[in-house]
PDB file of N, CA and C in Angstrom:
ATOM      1  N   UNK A   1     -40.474  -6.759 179.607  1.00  0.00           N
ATOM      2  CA  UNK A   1     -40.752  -7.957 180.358  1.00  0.00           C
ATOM      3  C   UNK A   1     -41.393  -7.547 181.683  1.00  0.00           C
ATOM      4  N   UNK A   2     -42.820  -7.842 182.141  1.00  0.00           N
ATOM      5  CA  UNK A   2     -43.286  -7.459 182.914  1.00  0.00           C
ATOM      6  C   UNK A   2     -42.616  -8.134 184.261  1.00  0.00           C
ATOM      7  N   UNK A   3     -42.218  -7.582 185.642  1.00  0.00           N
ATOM      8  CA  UNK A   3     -41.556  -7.830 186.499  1.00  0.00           C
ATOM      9  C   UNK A   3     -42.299  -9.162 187.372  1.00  0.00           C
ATOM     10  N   UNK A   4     -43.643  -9.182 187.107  1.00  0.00           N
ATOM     11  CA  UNK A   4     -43.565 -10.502 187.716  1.00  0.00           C
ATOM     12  C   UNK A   4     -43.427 -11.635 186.432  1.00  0.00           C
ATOM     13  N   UNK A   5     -43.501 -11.724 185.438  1.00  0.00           N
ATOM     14  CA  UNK A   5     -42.868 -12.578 184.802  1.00  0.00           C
ATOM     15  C   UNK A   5     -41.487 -13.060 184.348  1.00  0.00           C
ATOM     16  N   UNK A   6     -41.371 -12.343 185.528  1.00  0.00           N
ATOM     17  CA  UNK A   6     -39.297 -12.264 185.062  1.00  0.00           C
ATOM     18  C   UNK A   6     -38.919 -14.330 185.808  1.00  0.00           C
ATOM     19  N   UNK A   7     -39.385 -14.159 187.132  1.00  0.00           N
ATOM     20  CA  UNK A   7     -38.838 -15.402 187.683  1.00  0.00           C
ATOM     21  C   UNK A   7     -39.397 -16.249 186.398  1.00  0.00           C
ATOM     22  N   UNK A   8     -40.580 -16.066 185.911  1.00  0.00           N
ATOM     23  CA  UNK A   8     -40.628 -17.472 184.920  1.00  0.00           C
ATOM     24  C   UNK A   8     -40.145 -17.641 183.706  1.00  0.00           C
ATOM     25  N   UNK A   9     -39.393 -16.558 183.530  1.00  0.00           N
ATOM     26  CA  UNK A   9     -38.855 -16.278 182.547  1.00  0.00           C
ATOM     27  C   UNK A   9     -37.411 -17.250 182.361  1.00  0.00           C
ATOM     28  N   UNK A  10     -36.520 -16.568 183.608  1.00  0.00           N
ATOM     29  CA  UNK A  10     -35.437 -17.096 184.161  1.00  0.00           C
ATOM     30  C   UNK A  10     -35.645 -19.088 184.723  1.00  0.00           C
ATOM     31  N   UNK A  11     -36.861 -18.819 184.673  1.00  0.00           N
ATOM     32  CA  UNK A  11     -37.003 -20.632 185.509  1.00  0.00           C
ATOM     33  C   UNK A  11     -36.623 -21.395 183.484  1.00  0.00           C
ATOM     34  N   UNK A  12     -37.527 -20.679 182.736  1.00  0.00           N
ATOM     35  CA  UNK A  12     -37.553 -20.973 181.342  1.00  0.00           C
ATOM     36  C   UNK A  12     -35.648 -21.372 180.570  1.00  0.00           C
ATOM     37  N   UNK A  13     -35.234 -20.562 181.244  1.00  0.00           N
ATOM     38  CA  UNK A  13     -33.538 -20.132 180.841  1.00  0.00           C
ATOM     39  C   UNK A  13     -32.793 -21.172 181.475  1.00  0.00           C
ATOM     40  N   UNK A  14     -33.179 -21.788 182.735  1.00  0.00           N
ATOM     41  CA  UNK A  14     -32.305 -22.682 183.793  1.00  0.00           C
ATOM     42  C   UNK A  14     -32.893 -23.830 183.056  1.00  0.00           C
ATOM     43  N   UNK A  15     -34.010 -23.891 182.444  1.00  0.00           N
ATOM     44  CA  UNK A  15     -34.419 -25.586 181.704  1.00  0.00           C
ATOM     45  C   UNK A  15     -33.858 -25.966 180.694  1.00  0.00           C
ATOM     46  N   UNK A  16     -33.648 -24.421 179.927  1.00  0.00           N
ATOM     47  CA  UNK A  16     -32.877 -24.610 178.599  1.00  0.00           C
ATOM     48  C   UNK A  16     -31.517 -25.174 179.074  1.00  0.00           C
ATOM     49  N   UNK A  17     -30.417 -23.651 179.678  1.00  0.00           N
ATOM     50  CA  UNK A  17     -29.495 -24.225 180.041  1.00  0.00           C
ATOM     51  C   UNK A  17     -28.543 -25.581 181.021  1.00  0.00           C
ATOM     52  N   UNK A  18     -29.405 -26.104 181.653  1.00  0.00           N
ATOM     53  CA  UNK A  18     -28.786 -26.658 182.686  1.00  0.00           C
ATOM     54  C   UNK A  18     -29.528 -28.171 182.069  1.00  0.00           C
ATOM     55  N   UNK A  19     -30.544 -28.566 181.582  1.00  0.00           N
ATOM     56  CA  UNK A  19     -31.747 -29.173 181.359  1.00  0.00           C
ATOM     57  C   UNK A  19     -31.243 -29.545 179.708  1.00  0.00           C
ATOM     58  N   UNK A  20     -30.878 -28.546 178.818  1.00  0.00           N
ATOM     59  CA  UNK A  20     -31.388 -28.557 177.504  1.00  0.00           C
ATOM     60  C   UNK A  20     -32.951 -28.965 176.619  1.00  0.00           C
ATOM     61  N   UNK A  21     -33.558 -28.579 177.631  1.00  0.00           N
ATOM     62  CA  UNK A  21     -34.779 -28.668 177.556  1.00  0.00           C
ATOM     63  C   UNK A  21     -35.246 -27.304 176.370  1.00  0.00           C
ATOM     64  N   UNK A  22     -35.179 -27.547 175.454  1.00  0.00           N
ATOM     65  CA  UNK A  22     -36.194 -26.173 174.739  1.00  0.00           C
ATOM     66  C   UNK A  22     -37.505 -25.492 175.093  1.00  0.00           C
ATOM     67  N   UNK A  23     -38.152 -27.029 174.906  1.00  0.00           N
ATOM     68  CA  UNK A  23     -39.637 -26.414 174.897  1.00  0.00           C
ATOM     69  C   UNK A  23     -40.201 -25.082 175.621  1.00  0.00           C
ATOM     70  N   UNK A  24     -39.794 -25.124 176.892  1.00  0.00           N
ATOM     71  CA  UNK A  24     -40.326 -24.135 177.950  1.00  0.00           C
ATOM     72  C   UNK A  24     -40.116 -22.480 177.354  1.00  0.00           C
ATOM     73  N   UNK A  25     -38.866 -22.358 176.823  1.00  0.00           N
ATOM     74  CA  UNK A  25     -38.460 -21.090 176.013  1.00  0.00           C
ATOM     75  C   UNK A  25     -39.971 -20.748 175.525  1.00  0.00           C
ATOM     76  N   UNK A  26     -39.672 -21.188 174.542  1.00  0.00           N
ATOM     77  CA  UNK A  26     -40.543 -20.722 173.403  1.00  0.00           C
ATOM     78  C   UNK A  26     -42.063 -20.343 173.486  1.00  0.00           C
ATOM     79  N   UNK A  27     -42.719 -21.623 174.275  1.00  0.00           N
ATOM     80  CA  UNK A  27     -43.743 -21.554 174.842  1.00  0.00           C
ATOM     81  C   UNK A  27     -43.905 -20.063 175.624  1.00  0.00           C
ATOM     82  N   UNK A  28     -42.760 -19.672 176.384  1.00  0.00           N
ATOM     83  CA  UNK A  28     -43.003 -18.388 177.268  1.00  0.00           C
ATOM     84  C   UNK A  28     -42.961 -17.548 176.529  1.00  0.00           C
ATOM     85  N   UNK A  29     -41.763 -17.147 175.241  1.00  0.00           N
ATOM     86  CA  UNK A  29     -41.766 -15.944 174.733  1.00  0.00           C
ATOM     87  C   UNK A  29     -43.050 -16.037 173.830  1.00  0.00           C
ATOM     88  N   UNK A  30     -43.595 -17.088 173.591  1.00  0.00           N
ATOM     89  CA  UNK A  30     -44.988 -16.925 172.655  1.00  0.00           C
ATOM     90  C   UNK A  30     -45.850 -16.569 173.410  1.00  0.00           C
ATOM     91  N   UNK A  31     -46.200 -16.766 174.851  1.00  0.00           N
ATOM     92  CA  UNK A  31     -46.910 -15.893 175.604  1.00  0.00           C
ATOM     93  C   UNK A  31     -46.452 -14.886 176.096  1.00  0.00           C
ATOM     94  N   UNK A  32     -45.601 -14.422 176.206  1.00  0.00           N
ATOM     95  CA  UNK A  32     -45.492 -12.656 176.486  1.00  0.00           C
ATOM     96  C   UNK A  32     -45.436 -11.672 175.357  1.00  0.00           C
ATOM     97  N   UNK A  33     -45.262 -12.533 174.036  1.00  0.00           N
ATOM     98  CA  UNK A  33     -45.364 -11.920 173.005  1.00  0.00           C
ATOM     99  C   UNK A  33     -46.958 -11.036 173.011  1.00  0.00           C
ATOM    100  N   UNK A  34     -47.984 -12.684 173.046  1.00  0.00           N
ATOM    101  CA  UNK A  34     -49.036 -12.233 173.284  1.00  0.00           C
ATOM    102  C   UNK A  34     -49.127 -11.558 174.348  1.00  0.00           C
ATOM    103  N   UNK A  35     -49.242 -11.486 175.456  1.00  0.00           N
ATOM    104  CA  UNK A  35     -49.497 -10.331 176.495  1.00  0.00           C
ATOM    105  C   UNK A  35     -49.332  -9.009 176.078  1.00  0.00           C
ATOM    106  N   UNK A  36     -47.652  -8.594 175.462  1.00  0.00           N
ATOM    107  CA  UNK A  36     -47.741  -7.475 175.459  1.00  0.00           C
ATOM    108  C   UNK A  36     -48.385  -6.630 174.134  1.00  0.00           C
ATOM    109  N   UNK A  37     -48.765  -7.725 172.852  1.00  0.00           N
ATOM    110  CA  UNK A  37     -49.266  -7.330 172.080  1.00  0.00           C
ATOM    111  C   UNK A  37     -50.701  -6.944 172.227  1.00  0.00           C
ATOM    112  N   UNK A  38     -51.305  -7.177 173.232  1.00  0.00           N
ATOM    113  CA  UNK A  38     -53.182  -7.168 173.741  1.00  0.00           C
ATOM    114  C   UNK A  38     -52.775  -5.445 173.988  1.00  0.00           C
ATOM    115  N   UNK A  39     -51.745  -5.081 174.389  1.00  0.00           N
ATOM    116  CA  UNK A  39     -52.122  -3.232 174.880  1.00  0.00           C
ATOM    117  C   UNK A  39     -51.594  -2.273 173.584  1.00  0.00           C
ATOM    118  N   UNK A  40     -52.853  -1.546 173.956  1.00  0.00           N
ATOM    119  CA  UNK A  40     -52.806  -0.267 172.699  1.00  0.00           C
ATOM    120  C   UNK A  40     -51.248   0.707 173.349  1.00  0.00           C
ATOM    121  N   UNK A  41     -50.212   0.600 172.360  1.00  0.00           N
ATOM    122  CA  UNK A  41     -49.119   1.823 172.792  1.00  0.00           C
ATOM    123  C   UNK A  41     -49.653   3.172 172.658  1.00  0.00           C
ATOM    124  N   UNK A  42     -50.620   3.833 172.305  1.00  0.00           N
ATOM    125  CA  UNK A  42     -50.697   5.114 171.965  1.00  0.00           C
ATOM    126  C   UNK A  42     -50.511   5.954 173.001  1.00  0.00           C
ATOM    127  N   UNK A  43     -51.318   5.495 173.995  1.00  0.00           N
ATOM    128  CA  UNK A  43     -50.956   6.356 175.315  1.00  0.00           C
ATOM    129  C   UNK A  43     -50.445   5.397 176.529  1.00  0.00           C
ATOM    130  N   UNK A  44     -49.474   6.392 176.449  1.00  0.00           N
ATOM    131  CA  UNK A  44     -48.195   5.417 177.565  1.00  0.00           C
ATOM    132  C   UNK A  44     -48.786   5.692 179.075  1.00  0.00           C
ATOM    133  N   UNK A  45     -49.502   6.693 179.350  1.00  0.00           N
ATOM    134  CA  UNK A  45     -49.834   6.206 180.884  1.00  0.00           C
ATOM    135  C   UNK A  45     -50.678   5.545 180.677  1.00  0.00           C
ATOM    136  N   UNK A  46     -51.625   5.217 180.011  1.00  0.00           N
ATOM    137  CA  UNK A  46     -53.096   4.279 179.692  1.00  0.00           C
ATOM    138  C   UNK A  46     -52.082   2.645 180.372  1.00  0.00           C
ATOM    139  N   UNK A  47     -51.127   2.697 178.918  1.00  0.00           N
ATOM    140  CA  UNK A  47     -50.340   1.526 178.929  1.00  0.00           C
ATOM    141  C   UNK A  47     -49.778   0.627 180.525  1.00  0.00           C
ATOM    142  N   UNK A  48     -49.101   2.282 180.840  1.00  0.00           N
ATOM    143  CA  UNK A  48     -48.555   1.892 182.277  1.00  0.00           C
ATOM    144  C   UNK A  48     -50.111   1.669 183.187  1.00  0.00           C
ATOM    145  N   UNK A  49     -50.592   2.230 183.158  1.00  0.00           N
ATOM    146  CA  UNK A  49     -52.011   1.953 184.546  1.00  0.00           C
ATOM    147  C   UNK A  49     -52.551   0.548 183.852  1.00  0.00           C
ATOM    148  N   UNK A  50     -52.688   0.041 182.987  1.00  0.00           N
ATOM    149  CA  UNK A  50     -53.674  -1.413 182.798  1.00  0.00           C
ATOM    150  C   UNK A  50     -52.360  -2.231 182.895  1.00  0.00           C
ATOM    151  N   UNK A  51     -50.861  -1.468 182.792  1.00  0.00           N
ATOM    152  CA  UNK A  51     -50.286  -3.259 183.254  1.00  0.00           C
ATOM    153  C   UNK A  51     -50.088  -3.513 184.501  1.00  0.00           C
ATOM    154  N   UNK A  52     -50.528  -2.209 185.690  1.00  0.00           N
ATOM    155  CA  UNK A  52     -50.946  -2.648 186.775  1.00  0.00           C
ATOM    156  C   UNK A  52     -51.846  -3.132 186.970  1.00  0.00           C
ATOM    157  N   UNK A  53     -53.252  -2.912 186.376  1.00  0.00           N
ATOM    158  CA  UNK A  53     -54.345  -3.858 186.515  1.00  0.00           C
ATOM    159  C   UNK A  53     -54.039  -5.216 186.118  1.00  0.00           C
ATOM    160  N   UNK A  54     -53.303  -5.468 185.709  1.00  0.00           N
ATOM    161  CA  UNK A  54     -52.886  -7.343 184.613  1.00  0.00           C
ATOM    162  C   UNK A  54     -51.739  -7.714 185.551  1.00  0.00           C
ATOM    163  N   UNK A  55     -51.047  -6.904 187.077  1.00  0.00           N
ATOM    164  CA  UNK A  55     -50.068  -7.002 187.544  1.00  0.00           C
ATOM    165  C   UNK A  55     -48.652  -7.157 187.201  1.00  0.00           C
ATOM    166  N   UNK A  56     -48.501  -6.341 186.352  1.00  0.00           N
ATOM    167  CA  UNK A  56     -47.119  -6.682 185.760  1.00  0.00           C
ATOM    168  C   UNK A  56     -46.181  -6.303 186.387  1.00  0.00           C
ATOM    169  N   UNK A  57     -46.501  -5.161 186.989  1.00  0.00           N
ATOM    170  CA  UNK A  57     -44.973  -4.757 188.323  1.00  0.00           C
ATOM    171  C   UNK A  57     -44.944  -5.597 189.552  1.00  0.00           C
ATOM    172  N   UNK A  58     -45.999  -6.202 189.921  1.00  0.00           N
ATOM    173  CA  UNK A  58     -45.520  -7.150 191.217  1.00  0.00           C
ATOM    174  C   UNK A  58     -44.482  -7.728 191.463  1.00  0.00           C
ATOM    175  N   UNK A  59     -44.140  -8.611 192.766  1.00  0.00           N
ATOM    176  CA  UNK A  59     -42.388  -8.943 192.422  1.00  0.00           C
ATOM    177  C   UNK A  59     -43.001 -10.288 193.173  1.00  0.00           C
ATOM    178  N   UNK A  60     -44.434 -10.514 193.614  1.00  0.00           N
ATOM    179  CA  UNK A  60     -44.217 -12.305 194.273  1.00  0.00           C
ATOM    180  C   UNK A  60     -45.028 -12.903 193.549  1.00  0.00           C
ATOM    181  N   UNK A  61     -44.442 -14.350 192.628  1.00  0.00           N
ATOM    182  CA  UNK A  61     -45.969 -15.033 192.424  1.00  0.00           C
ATOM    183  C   UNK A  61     -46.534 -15.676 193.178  1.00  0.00           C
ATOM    184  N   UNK A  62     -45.920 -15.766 194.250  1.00  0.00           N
ATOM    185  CA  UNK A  62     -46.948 -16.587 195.481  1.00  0.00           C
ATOM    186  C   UNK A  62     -48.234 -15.315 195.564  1.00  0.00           C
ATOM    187  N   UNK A  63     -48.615 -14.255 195.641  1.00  0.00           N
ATOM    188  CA  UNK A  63     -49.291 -13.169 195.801  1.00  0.00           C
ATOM    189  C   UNK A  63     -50.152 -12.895 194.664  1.00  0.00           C
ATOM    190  N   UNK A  64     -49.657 -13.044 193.848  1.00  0.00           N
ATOM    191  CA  UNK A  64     -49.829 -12.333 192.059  1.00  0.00           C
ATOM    192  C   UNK A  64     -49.977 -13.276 191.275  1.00  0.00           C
ATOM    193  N   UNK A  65     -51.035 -13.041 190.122  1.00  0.00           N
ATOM    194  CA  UNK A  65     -50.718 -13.751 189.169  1.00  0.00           C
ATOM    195  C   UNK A  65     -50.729 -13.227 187.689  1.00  0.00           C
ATOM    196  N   UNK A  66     -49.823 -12.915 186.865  1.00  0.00           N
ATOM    197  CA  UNK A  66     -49.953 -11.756 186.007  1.00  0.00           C
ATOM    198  C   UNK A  66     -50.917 -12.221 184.690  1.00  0.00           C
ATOM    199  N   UNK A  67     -51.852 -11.494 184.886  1.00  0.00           N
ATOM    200  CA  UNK A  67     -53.497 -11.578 183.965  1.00  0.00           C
ATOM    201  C   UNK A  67     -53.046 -11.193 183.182  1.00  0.00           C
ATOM    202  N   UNK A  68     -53.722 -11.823 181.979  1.00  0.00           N
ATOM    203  CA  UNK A  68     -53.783 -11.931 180.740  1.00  0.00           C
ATOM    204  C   UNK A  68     -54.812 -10.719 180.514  1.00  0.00           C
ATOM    205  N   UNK A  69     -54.282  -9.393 179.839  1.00  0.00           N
ATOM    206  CA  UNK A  69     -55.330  -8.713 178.835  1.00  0.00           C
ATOM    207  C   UNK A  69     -56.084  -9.103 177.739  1.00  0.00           C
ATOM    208  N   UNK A  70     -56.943  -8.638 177.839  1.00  0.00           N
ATOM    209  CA  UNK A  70     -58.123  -8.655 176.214  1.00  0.00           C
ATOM    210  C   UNK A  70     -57.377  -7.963 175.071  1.00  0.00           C
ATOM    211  N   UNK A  71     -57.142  -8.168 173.982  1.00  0.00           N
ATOM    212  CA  UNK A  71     -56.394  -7.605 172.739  1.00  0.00           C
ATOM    213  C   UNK A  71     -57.115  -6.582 172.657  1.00  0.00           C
ATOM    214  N   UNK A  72     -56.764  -5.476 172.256  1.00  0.00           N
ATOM    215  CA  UNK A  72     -56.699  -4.056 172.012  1.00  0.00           C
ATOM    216  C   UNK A  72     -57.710  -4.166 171.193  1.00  0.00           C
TER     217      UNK A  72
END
């Protein structure tokens, strides 16, 4: 789970739980599914340096916005 997608992750979890709202779940894990399926695993520093380019370690989304890669 890339670290700036964690708060929306957790915002996703407080709709379910508190809300019983589903939808938001699913919708998210179907997009991070896709996200992390766009990067080639073969080489793990490759991996690690482009999910800094797509910002995945950031920690603000006021700052950041974590980009979507091109599929492998």
């Amino acid at each position: 789970m890339p670290t700036l997608f964690r708060e929306g992750y957790l915002d996703c979890l407080r709709v379910l739980s508190r809300e019983g709202g589903p939808r938001p779940f699913p919708d998210a894990m179907q997009w991070i599914h896709d996200w992390t399926a766009a990067f080639d695993y073969e080489d793990l520093d490759k991996v690690i340096a482009d999910m800094h380019l797509y910002n995945a370690f950031e920690k603000s989304r006021t700052q950041h916005k974590l980009l979507r890669p091109r599929k492998a």
